[in-house]
Protein backbone atom coordinates (compact mmCIF):
# COMPACT_ATOMS: atom_id res chain seq x y z
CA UNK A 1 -14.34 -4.77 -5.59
CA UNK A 2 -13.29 -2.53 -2.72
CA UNK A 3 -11.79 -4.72 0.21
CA UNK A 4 -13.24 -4.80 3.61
CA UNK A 5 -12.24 -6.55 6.77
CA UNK A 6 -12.64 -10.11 6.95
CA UNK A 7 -16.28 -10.79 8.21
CA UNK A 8 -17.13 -14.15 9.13
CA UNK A 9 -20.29 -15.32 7.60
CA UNK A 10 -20.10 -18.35 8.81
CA UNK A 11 -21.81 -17.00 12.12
CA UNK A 12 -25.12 -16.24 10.70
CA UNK A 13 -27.19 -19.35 9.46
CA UNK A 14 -27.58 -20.68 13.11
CA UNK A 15 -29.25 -18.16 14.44
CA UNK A 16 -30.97 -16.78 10.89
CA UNK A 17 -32.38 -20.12 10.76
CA UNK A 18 -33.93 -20.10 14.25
CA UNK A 19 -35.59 -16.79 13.72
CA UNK A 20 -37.03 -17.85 10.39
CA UNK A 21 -38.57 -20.77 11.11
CA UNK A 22 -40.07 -18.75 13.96
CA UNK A 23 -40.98 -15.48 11.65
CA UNK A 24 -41.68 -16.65 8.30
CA UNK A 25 -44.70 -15.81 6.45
CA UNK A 26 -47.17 -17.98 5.32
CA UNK A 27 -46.72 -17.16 1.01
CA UNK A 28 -48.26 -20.04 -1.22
CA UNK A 29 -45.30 -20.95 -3.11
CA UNK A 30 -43.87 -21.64 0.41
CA UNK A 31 -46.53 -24.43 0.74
CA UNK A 32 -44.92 -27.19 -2.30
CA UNK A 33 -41.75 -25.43 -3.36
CA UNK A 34 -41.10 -27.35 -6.16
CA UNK A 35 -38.31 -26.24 -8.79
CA UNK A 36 -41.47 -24.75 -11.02
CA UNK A 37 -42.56 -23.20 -8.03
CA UNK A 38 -39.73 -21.39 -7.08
CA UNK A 39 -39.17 -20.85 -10.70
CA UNK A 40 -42.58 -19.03 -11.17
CA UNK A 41 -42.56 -17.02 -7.60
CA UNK A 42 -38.83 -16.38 -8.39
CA UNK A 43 -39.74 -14.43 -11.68
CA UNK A 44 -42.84 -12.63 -10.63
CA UNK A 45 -41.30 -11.29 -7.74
CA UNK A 46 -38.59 -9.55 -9.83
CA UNK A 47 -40.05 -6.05 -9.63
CA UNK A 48 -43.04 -6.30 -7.71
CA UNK A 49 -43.84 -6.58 -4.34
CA UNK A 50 -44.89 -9.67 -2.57
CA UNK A 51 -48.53 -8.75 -1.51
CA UNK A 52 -49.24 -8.34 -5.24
CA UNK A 53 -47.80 -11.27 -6.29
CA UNK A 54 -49.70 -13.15 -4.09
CA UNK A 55 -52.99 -13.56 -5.92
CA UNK A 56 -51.33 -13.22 -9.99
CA UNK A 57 -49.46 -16.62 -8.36
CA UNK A 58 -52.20 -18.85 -6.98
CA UNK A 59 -54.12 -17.61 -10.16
CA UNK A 60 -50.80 -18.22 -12.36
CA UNK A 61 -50.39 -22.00 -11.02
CA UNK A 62 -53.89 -23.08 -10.82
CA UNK A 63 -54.33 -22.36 -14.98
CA UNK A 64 -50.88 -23.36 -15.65
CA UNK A 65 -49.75 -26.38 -13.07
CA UNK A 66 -47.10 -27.42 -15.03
CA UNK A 67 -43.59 -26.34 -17.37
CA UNK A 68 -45.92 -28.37 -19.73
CA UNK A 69 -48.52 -26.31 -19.43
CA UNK A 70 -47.04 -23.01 -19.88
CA UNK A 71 -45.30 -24.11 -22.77
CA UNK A 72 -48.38 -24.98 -24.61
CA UNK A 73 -50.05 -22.04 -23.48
CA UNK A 74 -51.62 -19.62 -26.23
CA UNK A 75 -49.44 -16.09 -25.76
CA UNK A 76 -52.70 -13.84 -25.33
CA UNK A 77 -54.23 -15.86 -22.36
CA UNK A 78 -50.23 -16.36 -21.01
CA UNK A 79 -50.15 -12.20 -21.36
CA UNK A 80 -53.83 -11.78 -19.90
CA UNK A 81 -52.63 -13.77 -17.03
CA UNK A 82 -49.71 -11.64 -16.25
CA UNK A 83 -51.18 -8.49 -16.81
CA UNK A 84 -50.64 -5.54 -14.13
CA UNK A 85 -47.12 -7.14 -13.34
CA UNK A 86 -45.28 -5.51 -15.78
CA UNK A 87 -42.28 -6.17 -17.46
CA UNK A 88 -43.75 -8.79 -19.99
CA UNK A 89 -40.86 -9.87 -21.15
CA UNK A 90 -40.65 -11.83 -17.82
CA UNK A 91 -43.14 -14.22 -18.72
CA UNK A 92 -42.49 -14.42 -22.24
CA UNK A 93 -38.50 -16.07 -21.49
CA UNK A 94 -40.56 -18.05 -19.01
CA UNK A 95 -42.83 -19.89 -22.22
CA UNK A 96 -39.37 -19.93 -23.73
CA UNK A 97 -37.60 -22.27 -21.38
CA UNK A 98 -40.72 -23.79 -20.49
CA UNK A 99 -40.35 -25.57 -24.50
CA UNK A 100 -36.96 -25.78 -23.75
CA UNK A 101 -37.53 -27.81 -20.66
CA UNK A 102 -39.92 -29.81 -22.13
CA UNK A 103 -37.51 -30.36 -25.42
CA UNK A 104 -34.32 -31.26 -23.41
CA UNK A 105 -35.38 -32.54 -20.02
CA UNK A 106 -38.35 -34.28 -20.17
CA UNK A 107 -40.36 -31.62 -18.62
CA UNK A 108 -38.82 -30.71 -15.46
CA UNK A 109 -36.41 -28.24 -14.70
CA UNK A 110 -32.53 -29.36 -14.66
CA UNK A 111 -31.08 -29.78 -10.78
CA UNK A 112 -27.36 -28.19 -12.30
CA UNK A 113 -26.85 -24.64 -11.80
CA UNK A 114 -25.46 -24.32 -15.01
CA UNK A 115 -28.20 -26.01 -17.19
CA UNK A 116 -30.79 -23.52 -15.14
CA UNK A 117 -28.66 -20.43 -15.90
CA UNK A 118 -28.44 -21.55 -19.54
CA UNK A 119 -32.43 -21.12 -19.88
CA UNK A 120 -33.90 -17.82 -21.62
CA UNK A 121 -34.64 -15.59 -18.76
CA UNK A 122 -32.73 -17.27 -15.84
CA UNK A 123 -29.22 -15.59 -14.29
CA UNK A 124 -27.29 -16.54 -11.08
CA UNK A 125 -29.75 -15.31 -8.81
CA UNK A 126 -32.85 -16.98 -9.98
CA UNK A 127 -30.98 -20.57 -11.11
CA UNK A 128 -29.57 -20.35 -6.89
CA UNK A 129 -33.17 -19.84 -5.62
CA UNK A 130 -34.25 -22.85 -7.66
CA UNK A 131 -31.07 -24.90 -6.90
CA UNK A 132 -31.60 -24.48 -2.97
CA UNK A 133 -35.08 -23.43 -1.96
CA UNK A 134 -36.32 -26.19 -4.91
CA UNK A 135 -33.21 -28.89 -4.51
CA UNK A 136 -31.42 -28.42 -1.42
CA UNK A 137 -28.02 -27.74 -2.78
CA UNK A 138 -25.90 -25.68 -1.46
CA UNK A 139 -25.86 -22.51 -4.13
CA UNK A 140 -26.39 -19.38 -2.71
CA UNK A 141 -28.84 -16.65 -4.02
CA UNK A 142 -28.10 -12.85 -3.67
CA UNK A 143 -31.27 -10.47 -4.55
CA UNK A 144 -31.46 -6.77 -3.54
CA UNK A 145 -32.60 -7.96 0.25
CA UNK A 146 -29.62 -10.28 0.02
CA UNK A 147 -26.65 -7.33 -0.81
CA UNK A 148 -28.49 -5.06 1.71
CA UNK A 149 -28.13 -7.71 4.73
CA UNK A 150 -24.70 -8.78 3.41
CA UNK A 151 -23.65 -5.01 3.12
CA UNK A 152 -25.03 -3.83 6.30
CA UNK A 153 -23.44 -7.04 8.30
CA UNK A 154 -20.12 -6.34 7.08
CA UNK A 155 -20.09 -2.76 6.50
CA UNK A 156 -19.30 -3.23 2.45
CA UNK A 157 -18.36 -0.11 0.65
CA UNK A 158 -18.65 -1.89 -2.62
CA UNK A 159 -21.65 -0.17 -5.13
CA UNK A 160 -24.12 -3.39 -5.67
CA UNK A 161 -23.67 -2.78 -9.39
CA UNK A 162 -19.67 -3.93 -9.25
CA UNK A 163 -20.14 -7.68 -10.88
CA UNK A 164 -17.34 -8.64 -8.65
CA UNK A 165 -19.37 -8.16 -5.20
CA UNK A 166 -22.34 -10.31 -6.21
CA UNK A 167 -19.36 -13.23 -7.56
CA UNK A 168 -18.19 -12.64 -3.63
CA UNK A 169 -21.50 -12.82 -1.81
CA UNK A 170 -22.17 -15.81 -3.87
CA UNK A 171 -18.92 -17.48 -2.78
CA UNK A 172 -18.98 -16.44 0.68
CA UNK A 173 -22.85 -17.54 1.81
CA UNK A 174 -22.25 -20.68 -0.30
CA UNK A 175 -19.43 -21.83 1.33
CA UNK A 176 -21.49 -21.73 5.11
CA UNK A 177 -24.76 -23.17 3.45
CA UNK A 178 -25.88 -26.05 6.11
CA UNK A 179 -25.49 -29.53 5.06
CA UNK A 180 -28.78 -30.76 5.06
CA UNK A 181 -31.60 -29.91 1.88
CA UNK A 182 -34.13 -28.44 3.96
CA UNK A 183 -31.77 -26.24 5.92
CA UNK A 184 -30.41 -24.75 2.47
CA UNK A 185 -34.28 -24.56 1.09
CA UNK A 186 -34.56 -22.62 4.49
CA UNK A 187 -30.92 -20.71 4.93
CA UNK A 188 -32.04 -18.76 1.64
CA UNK A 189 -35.40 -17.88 1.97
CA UNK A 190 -34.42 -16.64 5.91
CA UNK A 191 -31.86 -14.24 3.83
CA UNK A 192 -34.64 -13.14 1.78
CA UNK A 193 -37.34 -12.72 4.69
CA UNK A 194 -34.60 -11.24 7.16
CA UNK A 195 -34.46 -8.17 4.08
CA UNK A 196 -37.80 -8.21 3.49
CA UNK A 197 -39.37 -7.98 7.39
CA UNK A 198 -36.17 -6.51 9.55
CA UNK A 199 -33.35 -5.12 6.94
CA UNK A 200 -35.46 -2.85 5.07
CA UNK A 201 -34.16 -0.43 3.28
CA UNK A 202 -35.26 2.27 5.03
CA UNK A 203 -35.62 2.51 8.96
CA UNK A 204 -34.24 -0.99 9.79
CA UNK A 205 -35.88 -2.56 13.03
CA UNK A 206 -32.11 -3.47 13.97
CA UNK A 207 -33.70 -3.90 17.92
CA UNK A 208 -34.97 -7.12 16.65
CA UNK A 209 -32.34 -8.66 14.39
CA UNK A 210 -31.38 -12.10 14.92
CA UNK A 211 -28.08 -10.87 13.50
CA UNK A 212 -27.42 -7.82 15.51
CA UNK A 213 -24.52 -8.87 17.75
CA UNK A 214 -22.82 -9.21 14.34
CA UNK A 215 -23.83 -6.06 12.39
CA UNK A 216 -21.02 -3.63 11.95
CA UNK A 217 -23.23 -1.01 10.62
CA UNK A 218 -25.42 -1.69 13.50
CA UNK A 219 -22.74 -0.98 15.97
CA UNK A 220 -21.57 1.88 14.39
CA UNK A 221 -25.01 3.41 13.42
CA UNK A 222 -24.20 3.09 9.74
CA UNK A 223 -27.40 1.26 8.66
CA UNK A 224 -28.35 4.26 6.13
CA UNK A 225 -25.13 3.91 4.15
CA UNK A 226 -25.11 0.59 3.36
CA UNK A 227 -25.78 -0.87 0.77
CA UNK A 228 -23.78 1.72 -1.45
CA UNK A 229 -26.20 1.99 -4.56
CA UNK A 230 -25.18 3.00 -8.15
CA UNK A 231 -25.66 6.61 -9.42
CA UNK A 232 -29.14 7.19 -10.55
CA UNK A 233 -29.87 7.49 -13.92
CA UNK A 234 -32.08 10.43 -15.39
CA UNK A 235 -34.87 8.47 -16.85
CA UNK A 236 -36.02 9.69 -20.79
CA UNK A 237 -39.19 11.83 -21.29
CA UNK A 238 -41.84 11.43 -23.78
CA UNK A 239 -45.03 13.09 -24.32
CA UNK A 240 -47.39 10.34 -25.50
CA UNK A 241 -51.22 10.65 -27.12
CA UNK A 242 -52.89 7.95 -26.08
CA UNK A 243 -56.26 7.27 -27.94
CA UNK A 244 -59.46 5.30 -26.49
CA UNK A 245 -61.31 4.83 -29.80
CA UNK A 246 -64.69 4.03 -29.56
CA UNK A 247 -66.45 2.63 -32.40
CA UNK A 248 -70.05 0.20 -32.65
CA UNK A 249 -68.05 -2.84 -32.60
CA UNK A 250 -66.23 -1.73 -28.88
CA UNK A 251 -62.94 0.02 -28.54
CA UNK A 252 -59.82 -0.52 -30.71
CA UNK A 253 -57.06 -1.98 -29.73
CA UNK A 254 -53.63 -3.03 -31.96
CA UNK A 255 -50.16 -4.39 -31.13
CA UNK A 256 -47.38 -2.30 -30.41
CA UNK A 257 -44.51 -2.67 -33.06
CA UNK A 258 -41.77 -0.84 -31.23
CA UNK A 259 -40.14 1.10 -28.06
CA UNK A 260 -41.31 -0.06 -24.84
CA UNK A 261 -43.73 -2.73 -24.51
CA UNK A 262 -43.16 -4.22 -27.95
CA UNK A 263 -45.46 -6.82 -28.85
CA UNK A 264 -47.89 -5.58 -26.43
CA UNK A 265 -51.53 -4.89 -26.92
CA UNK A 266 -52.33 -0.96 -26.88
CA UNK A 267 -54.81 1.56 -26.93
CA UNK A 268 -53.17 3.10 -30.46
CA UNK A 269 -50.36 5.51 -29.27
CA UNK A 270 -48.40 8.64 -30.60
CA UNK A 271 -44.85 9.98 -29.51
CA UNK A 272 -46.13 13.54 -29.54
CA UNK A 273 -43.01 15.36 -32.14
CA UNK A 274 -43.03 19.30 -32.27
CA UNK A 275 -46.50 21.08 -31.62
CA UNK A 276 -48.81 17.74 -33.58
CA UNK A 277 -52.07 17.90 -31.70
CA UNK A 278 -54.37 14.85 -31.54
CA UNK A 279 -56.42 15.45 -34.26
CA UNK A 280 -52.94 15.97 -36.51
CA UNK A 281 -52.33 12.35 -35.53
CA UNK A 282 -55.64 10.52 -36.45
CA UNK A 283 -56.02 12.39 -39.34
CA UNK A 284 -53.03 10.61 -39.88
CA UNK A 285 -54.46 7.53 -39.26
CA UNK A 286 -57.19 8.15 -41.76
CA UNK A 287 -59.45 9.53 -39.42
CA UNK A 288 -60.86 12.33 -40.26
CA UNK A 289 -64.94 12.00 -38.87
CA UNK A 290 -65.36 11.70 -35.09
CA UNK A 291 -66.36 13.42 -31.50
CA UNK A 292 -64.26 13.83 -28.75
CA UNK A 293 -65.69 13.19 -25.49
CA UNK A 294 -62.86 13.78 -22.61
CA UNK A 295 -59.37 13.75 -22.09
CA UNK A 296 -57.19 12.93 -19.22
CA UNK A 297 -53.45 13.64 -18.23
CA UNK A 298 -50.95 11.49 -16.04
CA UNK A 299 -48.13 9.69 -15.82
CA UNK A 300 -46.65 6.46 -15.87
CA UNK A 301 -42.96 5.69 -15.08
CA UNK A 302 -40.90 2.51 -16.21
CA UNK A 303 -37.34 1.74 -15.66
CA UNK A 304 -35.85 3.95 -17.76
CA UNK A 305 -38.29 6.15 -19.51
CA UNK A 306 -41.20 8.52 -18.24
CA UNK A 307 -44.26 8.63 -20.16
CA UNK A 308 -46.40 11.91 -19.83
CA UNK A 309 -49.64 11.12 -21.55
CA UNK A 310 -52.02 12.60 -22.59
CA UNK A 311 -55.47 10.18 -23.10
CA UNK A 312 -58.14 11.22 -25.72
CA UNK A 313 -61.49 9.36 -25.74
CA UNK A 314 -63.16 9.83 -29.45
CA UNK A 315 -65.99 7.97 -30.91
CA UNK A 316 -66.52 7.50 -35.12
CA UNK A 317 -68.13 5.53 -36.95
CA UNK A 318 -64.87 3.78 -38.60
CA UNK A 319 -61.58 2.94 -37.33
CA UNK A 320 -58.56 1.43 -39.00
CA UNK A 321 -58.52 -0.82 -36.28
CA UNK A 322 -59.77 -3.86 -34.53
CA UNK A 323 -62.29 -3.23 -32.09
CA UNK A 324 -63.49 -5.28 -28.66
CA UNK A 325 -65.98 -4.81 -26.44
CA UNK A 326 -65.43 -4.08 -22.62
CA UNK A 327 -66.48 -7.64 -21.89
CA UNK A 328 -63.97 -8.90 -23.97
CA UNK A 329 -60.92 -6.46 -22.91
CA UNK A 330 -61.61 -7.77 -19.67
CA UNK A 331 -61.81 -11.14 -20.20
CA UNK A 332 -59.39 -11.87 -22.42
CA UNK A 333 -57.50 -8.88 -23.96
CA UNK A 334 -54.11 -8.48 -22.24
CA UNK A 335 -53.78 -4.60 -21.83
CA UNK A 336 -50.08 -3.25 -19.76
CA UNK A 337 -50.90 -0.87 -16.88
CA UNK A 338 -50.09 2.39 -18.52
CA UNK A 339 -52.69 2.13 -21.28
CA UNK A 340 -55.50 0.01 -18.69
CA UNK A 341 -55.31 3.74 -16.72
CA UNK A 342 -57.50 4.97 -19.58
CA UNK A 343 -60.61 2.95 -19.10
CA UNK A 344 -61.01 4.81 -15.59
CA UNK A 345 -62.10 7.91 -17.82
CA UNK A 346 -65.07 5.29 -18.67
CA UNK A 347 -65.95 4.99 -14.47
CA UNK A 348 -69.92 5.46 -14.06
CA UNK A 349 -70.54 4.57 -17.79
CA UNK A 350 -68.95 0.83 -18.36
CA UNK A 351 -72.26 -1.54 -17.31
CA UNK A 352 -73.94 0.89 -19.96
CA UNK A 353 -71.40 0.70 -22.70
CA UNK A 354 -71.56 -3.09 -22.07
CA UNK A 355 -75.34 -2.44 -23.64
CA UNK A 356 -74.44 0.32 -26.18
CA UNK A 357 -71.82 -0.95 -27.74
């Protein structure tokens, strides 16, 4: 890690605290932030923004309460509750130390760092949100809002990426965490709301930082080049067919057995090779009988891939394979976002198709 002048940290929870307790926002795992609490918010939030966890949340905790509860859940309603988050693995390490949990410690999460970190699914940054917004300790937790206040305050030329910078931030905020539990449960989450409201990434509203009078970058108008981020990454392109298959029974459906989104229900899919063509591929599938009705192209985008797809809506009288209806899909089919962006190609006809089908 690159060295920078000393920068005394120990100057910020004072007035961090007083601004957060003033500016917080009312979010509902704020309201009992128990360790499962945190725990759940914590892991949802990786990714996605807070207005759309919001609602997957109060929905998330009012079916499944308890680490008891999510252990026992079945995986299709566990999936169907997290769908449109993304990143399914998420929630599937989350049933996996849920049984752990409930194996090993009676059902509630472990109050050592350590133990949490040792959980499927739980790193340094997720076990310190638990340990101090859930426990009071004094364990600090560094997220992406967390480097860019850190980085900004003390003009940090280290890339976020360097292993060695996040082992820093964590011992340097943990050794000025207040005393007191509810002033660590609050010294965190003012770290994470001072990012999220004020130290935004882009066009900071330095004017009304609590921490101002201590921001290098701020002084020296250096806000924009800080945090220093990794070198982007050319994500991978694939041409995908993507097939909405409409037979009497509903529309099939079948479980992806590889690449991204493993283990995930899909409408069945192709990796388009050379010049195949759509019919190429379900005449593959055995399919050799059926009427195309439309086709739509987009996109969808993941971490490290780019998906340009190409949707084909067919009907036939025979499939190879299982088929639901739209009443069912919805209610309890678990379907990832890239693949649910075909049904809008049904928009005008669905309350029909509910009859037809």
């Amino acid at each position: 890690m690159k060295k920078t002048d000393k920068f005394s940290f120990q100057r910020i929870p004072a007035p961090l605290l007083s601004w957060y307790r003033e500016n917080k926002r009312q979010l509902p795992w704020r309201q009992n932030p128990t360790a499962y609490a945190v725990w759940v918010s914590e892991i949802m939030l990786q990714q996605t923004r807070v207005e759309a966890v919001k609602e997957y949340y109060t929905r998330f905790m009012s079916v499944l309460p308890n680490v008891a509860d999510l252990a026992a859940c079945e995986e299709e309603k566990l999936l169907k509750l997290w769908e449109g988050l993304g990143y399914y693995s998420r929630v599937r390490n989350m049933q996996k130390a849920a049984k752990l949990v409930l194996s090993y410690y009676g059902g509630e999460l472990p109050t050592s760092f350590e133990e949490l970190k040792s959980l499927p699914g739980i790193g340094s940054y997720t076990a310190g949100a638990i340990s101090s917004i859930a426990y009071g300790q004094r364990v600090a937790a560094v997220d992406g809002n967390v480097f860019r206040v850190a980085a900004r305050l003390e003009e940090n030329p280290t890339r976020i990426s360097d292993p060695a910078y996040r082992k820093y931030l964590e011992t340097q905020l943990s050794a000025v965490y207040p005393q007191s539990p509810k002033d660590c449960s609050d010294f965190t989450q003012s770290l994470f709301e001072l990012g999220a409201l004020v130290c935004k990434p882009q066009s900071p509203d330095c004017k009304n930082c609590p921490l101002n009078g201590l921001c290098r970058a701020y002084q020296n108008g250096t806000q924009e080049q800080y945090p220093v981020m990794p070198p982007k990454k050319e994500k991978r392109q694939e041409n995908v067919y993507f097939f909405l298959i409409q037979t009497p029974q509903g529309f099939c459906i079948r479980r992806r057995d590889e690449g991204v989104l493993k283990g995930m229900n899909e409408f069945p899919s192709h990796v388009i090779e050379n010049d195949e063509t759509p019919e190429n591929v379900l005449n593959e599938w055995g399919m050799y009988e059926f009427t195309e009705i439309n086709r739509r192209k987009y996109r969808h985008i993941f971490t490290h891939i780019r998906w340009d797809i190409l949707c084909v809506w067919i009907k036939t009288e025979h499939a190879p394979f299982d088929a639901y209806t739209i009443d069912e899909i919805a209610e309890r089919v678990s379907l990832p976002t890239a693949f649910r962006q075909c049904l809008s190609m049904l928009e005008g006809e669905i309350e029909q198709l509910k009859f037809d089908i």
